[in-house]
Protein backbone atom coordinates (compact mmCIF):
# COMPACT_ATOMS: atom_id res chain seq x y z
CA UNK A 1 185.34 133.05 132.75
CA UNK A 2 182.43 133.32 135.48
CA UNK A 3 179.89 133.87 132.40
CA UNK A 4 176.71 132.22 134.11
CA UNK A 5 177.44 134.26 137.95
CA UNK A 6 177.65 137.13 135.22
CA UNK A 7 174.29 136.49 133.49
CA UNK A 8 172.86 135.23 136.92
CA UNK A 9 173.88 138.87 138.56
CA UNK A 10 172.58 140.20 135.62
CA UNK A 11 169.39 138.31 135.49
CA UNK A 12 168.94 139.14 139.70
CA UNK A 13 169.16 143.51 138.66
CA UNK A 14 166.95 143.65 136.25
CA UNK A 15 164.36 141.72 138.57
CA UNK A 16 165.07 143.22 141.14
CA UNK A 17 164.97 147.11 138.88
CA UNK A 18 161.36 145.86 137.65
CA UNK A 19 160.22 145.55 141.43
CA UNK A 20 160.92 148.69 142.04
CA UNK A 21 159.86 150.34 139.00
CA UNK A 22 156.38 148.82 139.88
CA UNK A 23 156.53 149.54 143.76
C-alpha cells in the first residue's frame, strides 16, 4: 500500500485548501 503518497497527497490539499480559504 502507497500509505505515505496517500497521507503526503493528503497533507498537500489541506495546505493547499487553507491558502485559499485565507486568500
Amino acid at each position: 500500500r502507497a500509505v505515505m503518497t496517500g497521507l503526503k497527497e493528503a497533507v498537500a490539499e489541506m495546505k493547499r485548501l487553507m491558502l485559499e480559504a485565507r486568500g
